[in-house]
Protein backbone atom coordinates (compact mmCIF):
# COMPACT_ATOMS: atom_id res chain seq x y z
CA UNK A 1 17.83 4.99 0.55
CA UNK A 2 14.10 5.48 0.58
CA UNK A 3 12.56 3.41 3.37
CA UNK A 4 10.60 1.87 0.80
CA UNK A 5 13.10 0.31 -1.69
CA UNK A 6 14.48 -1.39 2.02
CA UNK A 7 11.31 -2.83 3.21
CA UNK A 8 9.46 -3.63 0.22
CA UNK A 9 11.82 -3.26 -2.97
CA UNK A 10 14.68 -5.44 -3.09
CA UNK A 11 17.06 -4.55 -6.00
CA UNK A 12 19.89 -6.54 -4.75
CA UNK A 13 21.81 -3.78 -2.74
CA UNK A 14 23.90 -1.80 -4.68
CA UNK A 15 23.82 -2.38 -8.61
CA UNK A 16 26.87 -2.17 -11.13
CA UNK A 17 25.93 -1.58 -14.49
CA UNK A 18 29.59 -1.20 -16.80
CA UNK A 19 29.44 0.05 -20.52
CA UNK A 20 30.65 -3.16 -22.11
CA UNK A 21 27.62 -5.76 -19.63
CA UNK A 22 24.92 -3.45 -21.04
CA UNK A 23 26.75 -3.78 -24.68
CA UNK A 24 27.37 -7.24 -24.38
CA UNK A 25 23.31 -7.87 -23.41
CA UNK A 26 21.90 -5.58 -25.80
CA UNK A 27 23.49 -8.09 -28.18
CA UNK A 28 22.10 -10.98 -26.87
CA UNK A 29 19.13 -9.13 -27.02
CA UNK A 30 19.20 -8.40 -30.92
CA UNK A 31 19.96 -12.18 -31.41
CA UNK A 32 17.23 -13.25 -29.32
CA UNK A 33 14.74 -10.97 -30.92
CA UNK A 34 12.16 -11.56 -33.49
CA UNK A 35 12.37 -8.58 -35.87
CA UNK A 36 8.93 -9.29 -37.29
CA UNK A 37 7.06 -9.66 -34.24
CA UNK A 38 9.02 -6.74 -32.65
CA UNK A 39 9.92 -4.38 -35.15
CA UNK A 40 10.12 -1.21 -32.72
CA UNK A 41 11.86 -2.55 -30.41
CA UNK A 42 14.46 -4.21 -32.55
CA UNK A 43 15.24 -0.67 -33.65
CA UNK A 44 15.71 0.65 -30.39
CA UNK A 45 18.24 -1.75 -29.60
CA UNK A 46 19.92 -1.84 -32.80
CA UNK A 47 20.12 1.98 -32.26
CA UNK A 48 21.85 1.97 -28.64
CA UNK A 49 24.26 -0.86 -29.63
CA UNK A 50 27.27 1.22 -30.15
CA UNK A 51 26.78 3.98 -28.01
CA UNK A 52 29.51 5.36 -25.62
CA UNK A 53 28.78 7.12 -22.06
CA UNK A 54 26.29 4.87 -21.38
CA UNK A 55 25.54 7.18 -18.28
CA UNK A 56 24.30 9.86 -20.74
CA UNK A 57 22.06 7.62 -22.19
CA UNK A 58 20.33 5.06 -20.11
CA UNK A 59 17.46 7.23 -18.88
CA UNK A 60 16.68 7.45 -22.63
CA UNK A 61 17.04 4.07 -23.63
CA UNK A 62 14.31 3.47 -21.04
CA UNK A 63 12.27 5.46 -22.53
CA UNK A 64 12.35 4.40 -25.81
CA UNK A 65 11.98 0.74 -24.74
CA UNK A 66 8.95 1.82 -22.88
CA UNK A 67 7.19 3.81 -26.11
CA UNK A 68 8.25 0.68 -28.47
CA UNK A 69 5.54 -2.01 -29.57
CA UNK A 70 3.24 -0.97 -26.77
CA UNK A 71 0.55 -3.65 -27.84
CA UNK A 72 2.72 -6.02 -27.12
CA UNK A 73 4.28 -7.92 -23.73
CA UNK A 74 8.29 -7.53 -23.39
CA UNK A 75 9.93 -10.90 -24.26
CA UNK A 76 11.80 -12.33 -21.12
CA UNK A 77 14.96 -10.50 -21.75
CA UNK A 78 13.76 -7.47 -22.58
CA UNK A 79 12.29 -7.36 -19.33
CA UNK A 80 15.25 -8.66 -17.10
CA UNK A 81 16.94 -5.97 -19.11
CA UNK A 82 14.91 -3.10 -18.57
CA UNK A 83 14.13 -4.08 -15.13
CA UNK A 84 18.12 -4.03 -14.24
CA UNK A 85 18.54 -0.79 -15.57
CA UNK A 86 15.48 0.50 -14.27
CA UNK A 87 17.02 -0.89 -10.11
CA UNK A 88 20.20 0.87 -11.57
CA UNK A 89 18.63 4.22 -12.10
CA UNK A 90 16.80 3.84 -9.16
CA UNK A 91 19.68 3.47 -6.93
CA UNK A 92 20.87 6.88 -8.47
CA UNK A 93 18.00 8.84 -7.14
CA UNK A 94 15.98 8.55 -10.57
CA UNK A 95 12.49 8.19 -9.29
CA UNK A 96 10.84 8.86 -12.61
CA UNK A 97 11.49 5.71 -13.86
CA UNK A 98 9.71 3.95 -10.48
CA UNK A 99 7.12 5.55 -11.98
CA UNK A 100 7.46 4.11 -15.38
CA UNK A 101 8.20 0.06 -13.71
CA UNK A 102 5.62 1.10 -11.83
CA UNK A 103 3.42 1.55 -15.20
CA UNK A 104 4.42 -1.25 -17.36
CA UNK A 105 3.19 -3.87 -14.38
CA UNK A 106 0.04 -1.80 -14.19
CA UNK A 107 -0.48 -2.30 -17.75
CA UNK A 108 0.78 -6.30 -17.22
CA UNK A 109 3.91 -5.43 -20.15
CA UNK A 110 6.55 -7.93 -17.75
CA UNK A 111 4.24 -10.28 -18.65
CA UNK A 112 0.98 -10.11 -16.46
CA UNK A 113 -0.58 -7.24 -14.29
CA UNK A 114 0.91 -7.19 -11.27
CA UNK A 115 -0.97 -4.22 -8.91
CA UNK A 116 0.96 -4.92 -6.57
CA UNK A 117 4.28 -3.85 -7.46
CA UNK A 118 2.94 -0.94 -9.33
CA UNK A 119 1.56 0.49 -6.25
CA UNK A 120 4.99 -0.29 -5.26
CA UNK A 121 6.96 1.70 -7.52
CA UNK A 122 3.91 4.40 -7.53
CA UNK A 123 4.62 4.79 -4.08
CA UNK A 124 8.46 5.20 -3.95
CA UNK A 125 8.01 7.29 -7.15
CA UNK A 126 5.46 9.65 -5.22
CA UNK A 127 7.21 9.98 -2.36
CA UNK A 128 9.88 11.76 -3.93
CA UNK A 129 8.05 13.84 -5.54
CA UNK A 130 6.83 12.47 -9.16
CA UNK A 131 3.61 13.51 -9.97
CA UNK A 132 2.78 11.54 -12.44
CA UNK A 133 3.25 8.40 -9.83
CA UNK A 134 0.70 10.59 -7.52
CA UNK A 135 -1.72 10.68 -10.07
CA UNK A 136 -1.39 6.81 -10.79
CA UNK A 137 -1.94 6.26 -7.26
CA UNK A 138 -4.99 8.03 -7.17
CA UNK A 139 -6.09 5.30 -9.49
CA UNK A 140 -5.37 2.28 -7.10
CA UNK A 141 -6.79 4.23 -4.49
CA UNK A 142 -10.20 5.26 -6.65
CA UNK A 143 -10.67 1.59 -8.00
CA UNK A 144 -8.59 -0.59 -5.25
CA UNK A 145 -6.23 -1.89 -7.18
CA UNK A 146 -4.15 -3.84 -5.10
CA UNK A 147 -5.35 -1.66 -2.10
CA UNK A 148 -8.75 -0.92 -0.12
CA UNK A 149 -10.91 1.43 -1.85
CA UNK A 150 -9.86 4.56 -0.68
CA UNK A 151 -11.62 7.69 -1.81
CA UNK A 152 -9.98 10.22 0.83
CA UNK A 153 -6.38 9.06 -0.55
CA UNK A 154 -7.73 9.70 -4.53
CA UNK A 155 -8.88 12.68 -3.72
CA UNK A 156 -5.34 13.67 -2.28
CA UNK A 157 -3.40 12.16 -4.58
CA UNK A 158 -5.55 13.80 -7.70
CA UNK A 159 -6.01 17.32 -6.60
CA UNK A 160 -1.69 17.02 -6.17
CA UNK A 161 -1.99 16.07 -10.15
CA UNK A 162 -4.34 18.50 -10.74
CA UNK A 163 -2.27 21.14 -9.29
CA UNK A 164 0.05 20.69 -11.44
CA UNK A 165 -2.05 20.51 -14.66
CA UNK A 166 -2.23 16.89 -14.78
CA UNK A 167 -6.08 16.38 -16.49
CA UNK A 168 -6.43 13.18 -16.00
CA UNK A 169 -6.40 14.59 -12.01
CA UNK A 170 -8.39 16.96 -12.75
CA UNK A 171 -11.49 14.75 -14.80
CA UNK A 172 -11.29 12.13 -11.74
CA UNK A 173 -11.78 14.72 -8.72
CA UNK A 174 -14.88 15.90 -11.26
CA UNK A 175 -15.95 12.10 -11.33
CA UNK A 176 -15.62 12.08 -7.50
CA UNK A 177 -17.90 15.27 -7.11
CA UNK A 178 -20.65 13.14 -9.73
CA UNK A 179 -20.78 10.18 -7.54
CA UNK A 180 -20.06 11.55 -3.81
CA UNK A 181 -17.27 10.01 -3.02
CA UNK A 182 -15.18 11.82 0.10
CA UNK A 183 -16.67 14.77 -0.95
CA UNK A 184 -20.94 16.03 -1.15
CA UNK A 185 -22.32 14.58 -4.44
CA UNK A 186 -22.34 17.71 -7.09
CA UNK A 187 -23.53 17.84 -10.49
CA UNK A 188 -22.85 21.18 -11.18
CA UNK A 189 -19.72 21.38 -9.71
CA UNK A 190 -18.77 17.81 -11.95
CA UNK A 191 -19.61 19.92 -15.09
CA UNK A 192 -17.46 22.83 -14.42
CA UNK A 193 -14.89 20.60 -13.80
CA UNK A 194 -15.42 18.59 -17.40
CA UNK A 195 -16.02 21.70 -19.14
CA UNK A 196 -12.78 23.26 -17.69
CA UNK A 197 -10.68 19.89 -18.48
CA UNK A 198 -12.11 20.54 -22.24
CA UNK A 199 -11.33 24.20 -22.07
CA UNK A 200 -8.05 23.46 -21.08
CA UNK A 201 -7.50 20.36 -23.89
CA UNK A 202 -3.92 20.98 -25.69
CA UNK A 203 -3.26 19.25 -28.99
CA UNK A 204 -0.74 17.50 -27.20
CA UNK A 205 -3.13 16.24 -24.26
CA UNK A 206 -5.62 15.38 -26.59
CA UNK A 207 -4.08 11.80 -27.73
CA UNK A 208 -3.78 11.14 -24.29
CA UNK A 209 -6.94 12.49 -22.32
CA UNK A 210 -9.28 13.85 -24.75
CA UNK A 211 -11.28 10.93 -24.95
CA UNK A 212 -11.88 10.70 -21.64
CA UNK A 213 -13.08 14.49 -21.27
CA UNK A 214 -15.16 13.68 -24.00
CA UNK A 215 -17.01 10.81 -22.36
CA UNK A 216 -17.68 12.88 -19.46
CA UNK A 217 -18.86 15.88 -21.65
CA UNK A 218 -20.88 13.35 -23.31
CA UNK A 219 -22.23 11.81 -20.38
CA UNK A 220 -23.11 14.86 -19.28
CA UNK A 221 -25.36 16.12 -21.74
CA UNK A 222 -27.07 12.82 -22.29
CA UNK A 223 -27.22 12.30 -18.06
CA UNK A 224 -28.07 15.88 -17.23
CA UNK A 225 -25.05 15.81 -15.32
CA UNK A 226 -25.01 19.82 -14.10
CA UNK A 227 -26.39 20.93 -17.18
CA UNK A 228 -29.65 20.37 -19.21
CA UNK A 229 -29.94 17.04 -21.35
CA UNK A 230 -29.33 17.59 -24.96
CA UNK A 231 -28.86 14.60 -27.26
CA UNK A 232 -27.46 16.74 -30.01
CA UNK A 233 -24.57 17.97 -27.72
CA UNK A 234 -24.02 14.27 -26.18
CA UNK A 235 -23.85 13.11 -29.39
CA UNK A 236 -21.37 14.84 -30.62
CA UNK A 237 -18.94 14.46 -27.71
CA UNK A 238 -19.66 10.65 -28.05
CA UNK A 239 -18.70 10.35 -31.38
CA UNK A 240 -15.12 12.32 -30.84
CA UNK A 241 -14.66 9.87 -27.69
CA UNK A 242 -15.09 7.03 -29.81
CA UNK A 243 -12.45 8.28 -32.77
CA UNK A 244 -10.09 9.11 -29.92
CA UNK A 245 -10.35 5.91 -27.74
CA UNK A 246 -10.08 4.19 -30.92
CA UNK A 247 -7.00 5.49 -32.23
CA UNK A 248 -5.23 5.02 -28.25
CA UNK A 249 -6.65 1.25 -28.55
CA UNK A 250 -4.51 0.69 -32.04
CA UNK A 251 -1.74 1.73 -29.52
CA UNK A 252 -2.11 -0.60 -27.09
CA UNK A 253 -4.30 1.15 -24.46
CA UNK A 254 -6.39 -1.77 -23.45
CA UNK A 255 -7.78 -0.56 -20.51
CA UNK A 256 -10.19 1.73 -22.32
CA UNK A 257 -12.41 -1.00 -24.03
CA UNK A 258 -15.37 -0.52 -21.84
CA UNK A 259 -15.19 3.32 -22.35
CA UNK A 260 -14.73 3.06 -25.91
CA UNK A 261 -17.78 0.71 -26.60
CA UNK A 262 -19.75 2.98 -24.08
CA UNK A 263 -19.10 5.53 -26.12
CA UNK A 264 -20.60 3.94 -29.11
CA UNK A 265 -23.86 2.20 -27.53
CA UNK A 266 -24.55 5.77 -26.48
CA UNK A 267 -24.58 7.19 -30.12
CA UNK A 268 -26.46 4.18 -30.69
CA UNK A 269 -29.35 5.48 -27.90
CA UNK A 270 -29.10 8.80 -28.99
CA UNK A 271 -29.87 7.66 -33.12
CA UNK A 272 -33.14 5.38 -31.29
CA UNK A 273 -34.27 8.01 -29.56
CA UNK A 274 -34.01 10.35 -32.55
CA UNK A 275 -35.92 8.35 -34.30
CA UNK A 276 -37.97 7.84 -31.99
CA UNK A 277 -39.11 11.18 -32.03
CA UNK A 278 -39.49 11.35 -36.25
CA UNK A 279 -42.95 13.14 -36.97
CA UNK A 280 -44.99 10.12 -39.16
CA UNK A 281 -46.68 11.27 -42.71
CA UNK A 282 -50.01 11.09 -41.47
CA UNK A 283 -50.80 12.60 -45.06
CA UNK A 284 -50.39 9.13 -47.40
C-alpha cells in the first residue's frame, strides 16, 4: 500500500464492499433523497439500483455521481456513500478516483472545502502516476492551498500536465513566465505560450479551458503582455471569456467568479476608452 494511504489516509484497513450492502444503501439512498432538489442524482441512483457485477460498474457509478447536480453539495449519505466506494477502489489500486475525492473537497462538494485532504488524495493520486492529480497539485502549490507557496513544485507539477497535453498546465507555466515566478519574468515567452494554448483549443477543451485562454489572450492584448496593445483584439477575447465562464458558472464552477467579472469590467474599460477616443462634431 502506498506509504501515503498508511501515514496520512486512513480507510479503515482493508474494505469489503458485497453486491447486496451497496444495493441495500443505494436504497436507502433513493428514500432519503429529495427528487426535486436533486433531480440528477436521483437518476443516477435509480439507474444503478438493479445492477449485477457490481465490480464492472463501480468505477462508473463514481463517475456519474461526481458529474450529477454539480451546483450542489452531496447530502450526508451521498457522501458516506461515495466516499466508501471511493476507499474501496482505492484499496484496488484505482488511483484515478484519489484524484476525483481529491476534487470534490477542493471544490467543498462533502460539504465544505477541505485543502487539506485534497492535497491528500492529489498526492497519492500523483504519485502513481495520474496526471490530472499532478496538474491539481500544481494549483495548491501556485496559490498555497493548504501548503506553502511553492512556485518550483508548480512549475514541476505543470510542465508534467503539460507534457501530456493537459492546457490548463500549459496556460499556468505561461502565467508563471508573466509574473517571474521560479523562472525569469517573460512577456514574450507568456504570449507564445497563450497563443499556442488557443492554437491548440479542441471543441472538447473549450467548455473546460477556453475561457481561461481567453482571459489571458485578452489580457494580453489589453496589458501588452508580449505583444502590442490592441483594444479591438482584447475585446474580443474578453467577450468570448465572459460567454464561456458564464456558461461553466450555470454548472457549478464557482471558483471562476473573479475571472468571469474581470472579464466583463475589462469590456467595460475597453467601451470607456473607445469612447473616449470618439472625434467631437466640432461642425454644429
Amino acid at each position: 500500500m502506498n506509504s501515503l494511504m498508511k501515514n496520512k489516509i486512513d480507510i479503515g484497513g482493508k474494505i469489503k464492499m458485497t453486491h447486496d450492502e451497496i444495493q441495500r444503501k443505494i436504497g436507502y439512498i433513493l428514500e432519503k433523497l429529495n427528487k426535486e432538489e436533486y433531480p440528477e442524482l436521483y437518476d443516477v441512483m435509480l439507474q444503478y439500483a438493479n445492477y449485477e457485477d457490481v465490480d464492472e460498474w463501480m468505477y462508473e457509478l463514481t463517475t456519474d455521481i461526481y458529474d450529477a447536480d454539480q451546483t450542489k453539495k452531496f447530502p450526508v449519505c451521498v457522501s458516506e456513500f461515495l466516499i466508501s466506494i471511493y476507499n474501496y477502489l482505492i484499496e484496488q489500486q484505482n488511483y484515478d478516483v484519489a484524484c476525483d475525492m481529491g476534487s470534490l473537497y477542493y471544490k467543498g462538494r462533502f460539504g465544505k472545502i477541505d485543502y487539506k485532504k485534497a492535497v491528500e488524495y492529489y498526492t497519492l493520486a500523483a504519485d502513481n502516476g495520474c496526471r490530472q492529480a499532478q496538474e491539481n497539485l500544481g494549483y495548491c502549490y501556485y496559490y498555497g492551498r493548504d501548503v506553502e507557496i511553492d512556485y518550483k513544485k508548480a512549475f514541476h507539477y505543470f510542465s508534467l500536465g503539460a507534457f501530456d497535453g493537459h492546457i490548463n498546465s500549459l496556460y499556468k507555466i505561461g502565467d508563471m513566465y508573466r509574473n517571474g515566478y521560479y523562472v525569469d519574468k517573460t512577456p514574450i515567452e507568456a504570449f507564445r505560450i497563450y497563443k499556442r494554448c488557443l492554437e491548440t483549443l479542441t471543441e472538447e477543451a473549450i467548455p473546460l479551458v477556453g475561457a481561461d485562454v481567453m482571459l489571458r489572450m485578452g489580457d494580453s492584448y489589453f496589458e501588452g503582455i508580449g505583444v502590442e496593445i490592441d483594444w479591438n483584439e482584447a475585446y474580443h477575447f474578453y467577450r468570448n471569456a465572459e460567454v464561456m465562464y458564464y456558461e461553466r458558472l450555470m454548472n457549478g464552477d464557482f471558483m471562476i467568479r473573479k475571472c468571469y467579472e474581470k472579464s466583463i469590467h475589462r469590456q467595460s474599460q475597453i467601451k470607456d476608452k473607445r469612447n473616449a477616443e470618439l472625434p467631437t462634431n466640432e461642425l454644429g
